[in-house]
C-alpha atoms as a PDB file:
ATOM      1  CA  UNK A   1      -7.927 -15.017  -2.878  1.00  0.00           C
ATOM      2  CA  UNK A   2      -6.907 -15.481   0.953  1.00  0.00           C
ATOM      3  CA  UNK A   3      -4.135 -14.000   0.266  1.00  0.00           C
ATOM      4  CA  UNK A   4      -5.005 -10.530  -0.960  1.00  0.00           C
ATOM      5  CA  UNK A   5      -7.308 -10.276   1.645  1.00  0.00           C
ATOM      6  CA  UNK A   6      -4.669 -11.287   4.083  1.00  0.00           C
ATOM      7  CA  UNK A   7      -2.844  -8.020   2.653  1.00  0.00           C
ATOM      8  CA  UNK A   8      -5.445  -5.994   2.511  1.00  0.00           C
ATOM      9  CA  UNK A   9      -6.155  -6.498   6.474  1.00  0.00           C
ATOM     10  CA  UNK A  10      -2.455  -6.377   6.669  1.00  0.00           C
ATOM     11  CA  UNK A  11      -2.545  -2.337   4.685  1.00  0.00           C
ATOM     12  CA  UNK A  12      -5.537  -1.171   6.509  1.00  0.00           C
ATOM     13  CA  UNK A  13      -4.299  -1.974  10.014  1.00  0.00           C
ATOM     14  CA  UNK A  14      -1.104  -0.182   9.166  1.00  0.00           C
ATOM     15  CA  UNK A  15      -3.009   2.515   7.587  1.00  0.00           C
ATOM     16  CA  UNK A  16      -5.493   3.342  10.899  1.00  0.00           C
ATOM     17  CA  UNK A  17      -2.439   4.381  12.842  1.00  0.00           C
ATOM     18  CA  UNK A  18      -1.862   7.664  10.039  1.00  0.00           C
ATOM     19  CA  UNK A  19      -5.646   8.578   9.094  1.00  0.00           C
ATOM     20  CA  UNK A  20      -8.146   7.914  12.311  1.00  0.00           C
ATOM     21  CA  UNK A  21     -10.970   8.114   9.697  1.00  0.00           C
ATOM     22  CA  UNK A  22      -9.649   5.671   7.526  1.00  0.00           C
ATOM     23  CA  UNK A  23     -12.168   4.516   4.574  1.00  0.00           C
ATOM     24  CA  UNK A  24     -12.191   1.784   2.152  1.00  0.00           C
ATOM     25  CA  UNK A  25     -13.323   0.908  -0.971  1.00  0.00           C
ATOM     26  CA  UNK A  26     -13.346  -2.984  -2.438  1.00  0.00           C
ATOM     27  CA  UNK A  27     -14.339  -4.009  -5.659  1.00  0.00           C
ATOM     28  CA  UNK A  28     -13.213  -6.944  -7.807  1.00  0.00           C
ATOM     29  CA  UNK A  29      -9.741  -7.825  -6.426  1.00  0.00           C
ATOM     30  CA  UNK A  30      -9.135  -4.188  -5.586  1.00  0.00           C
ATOM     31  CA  UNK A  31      -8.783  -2.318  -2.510  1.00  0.00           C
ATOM     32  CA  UNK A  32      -8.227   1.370  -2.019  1.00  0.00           C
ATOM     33  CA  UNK A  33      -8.090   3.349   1.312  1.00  0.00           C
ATOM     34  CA  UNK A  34      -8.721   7.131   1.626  1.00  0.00           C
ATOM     35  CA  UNK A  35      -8.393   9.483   4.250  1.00  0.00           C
ATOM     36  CA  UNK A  36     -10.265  12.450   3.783  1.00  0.00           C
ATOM     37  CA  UNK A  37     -10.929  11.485   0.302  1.00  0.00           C
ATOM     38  CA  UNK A  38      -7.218  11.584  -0.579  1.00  0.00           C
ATOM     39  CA  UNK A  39      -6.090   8.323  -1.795  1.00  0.00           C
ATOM     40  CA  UNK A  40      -3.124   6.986   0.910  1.00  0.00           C
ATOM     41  CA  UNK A  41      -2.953   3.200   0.258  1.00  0.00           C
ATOM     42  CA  UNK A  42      -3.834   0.142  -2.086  1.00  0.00           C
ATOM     43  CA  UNK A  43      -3.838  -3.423  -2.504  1.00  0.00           C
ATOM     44  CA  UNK A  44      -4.186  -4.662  -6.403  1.00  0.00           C
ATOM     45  CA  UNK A  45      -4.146  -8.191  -7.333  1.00  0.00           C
ATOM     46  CA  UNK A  46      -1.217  -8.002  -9.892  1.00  0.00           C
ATOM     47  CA  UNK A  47      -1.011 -10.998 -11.789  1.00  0.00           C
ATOM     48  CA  UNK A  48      -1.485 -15.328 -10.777  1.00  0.00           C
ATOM     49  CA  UNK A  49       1.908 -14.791  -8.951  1.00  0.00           C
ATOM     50  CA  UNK A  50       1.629 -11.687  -6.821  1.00  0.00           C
ATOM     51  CA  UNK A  51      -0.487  -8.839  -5.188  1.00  0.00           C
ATOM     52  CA  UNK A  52       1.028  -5.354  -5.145  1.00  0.00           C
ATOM     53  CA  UNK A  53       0.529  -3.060  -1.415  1.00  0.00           C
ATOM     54  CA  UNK A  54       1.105   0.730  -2.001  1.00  0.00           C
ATOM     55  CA  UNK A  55       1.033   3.488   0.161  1.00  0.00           C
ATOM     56  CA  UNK A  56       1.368   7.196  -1.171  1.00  0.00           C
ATOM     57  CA  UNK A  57       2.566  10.626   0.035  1.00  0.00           C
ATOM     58  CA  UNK A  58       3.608  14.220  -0.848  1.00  0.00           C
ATOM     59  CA  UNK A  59       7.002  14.063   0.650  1.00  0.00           C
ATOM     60  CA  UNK A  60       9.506  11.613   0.232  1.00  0.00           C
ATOM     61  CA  UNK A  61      10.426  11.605   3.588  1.00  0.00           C
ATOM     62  CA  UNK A  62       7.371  11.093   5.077  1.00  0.00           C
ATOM     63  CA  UNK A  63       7.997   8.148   7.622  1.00  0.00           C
ATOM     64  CA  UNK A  64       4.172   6.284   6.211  1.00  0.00           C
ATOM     65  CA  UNK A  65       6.670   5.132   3.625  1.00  0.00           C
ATOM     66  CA  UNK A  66       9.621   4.640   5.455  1.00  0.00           C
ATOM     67  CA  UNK A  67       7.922   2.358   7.610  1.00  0.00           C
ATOM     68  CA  UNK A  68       5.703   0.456   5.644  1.00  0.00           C
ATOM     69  CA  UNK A  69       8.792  -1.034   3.592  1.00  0.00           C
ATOM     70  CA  UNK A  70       9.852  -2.206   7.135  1.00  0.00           C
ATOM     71  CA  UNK A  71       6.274  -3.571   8.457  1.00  0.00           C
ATOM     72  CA  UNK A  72       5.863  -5.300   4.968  1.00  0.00           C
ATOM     73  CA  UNK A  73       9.335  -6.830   5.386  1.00  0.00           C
ATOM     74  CA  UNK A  74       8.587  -8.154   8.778  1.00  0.00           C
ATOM     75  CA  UNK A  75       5.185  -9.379   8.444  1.00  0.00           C
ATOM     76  CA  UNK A  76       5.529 -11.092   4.711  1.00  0.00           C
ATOM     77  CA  UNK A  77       9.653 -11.213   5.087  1.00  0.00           C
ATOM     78  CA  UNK A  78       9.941 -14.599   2.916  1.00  0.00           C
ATOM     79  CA  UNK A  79       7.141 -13.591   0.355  1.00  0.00           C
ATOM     80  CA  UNK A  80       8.220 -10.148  -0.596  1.00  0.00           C
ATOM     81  CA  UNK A  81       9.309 -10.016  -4.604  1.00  0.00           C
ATOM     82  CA  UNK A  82      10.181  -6.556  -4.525  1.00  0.00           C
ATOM     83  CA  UNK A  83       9.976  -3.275  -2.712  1.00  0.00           C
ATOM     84  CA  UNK A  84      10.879   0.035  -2.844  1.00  0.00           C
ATOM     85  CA  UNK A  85       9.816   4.014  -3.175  1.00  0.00           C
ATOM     86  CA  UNK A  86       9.327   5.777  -6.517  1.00  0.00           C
ATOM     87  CA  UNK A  87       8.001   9.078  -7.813  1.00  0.00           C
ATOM     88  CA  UNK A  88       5.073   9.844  -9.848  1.00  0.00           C
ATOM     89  CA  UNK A  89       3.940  13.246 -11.224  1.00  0.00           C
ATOM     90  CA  UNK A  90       0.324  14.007 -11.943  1.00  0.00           C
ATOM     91  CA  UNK A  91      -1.234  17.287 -12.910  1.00  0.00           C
ATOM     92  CA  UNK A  92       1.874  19.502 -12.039  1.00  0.00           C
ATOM     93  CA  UNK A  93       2.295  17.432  -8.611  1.00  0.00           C
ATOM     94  CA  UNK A  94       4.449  15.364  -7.327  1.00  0.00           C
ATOM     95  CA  UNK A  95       3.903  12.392  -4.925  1.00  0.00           C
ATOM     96  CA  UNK A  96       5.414   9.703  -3.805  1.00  0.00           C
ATOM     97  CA  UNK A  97       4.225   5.742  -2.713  1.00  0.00           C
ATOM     98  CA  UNK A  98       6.190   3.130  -1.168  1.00  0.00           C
ATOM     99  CA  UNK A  99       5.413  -0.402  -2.830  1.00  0.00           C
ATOM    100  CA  UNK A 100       5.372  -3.688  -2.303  1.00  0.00           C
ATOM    101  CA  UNK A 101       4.988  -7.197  -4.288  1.00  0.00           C
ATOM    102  CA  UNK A 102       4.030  -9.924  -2.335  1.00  0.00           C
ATOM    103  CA  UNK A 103       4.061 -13.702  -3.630  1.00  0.00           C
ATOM    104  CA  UNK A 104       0.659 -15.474  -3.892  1.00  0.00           C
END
């Protein structure tokens, strides 16, 4: 589990340079980091094979997501299964989160 927690580091260091008041919440193999108790990032232990990093928005082209597909990249460049930006709708709104799957 070394790993996950690698990635979690990995998410909240990335995370403290958007939300000064970052906060985080771990239980099980799950981490989830607020800023001003909106949700803006996780890291979820996905299967035996990989952990998923995920950082979410209300605009698509918000540059926390932009650049986290880079940082990701660079950091875990070899160990990234897949990566990419998506939609989601809840409640009438629309956000957006930039996500990564990263080999165990």
């Amino acid at each position: 589990m070394e790993k996950i927690k690698e990635v979690a580091k990995f998410t909240e260091d990335y995370l403290k340079n958007y939300c000064t008041k970052l906060e985080k919440k771990e239980e099980n193999n799950k981490f989830l980091f607020f800023c001003h108790n909106y949700l803006i990032g996780s890291v979820v232990l996905l299967d035996d094979e990989k952990v998923a990093t995920t950082v979410y928005s209300s605009k698509i082209g918000d540059e926390i997501l932009r650049n986290f597909l880079k940082k990701v990249k660079e950091r875990f460049n070899g160990e990234v299964i897949e990566q990419g930006i998506k939609m989601s709708g809840v409640l009438n709104e629309n956000f957006y989160y930039a996500y990564n799957w990263i080999s165990l």
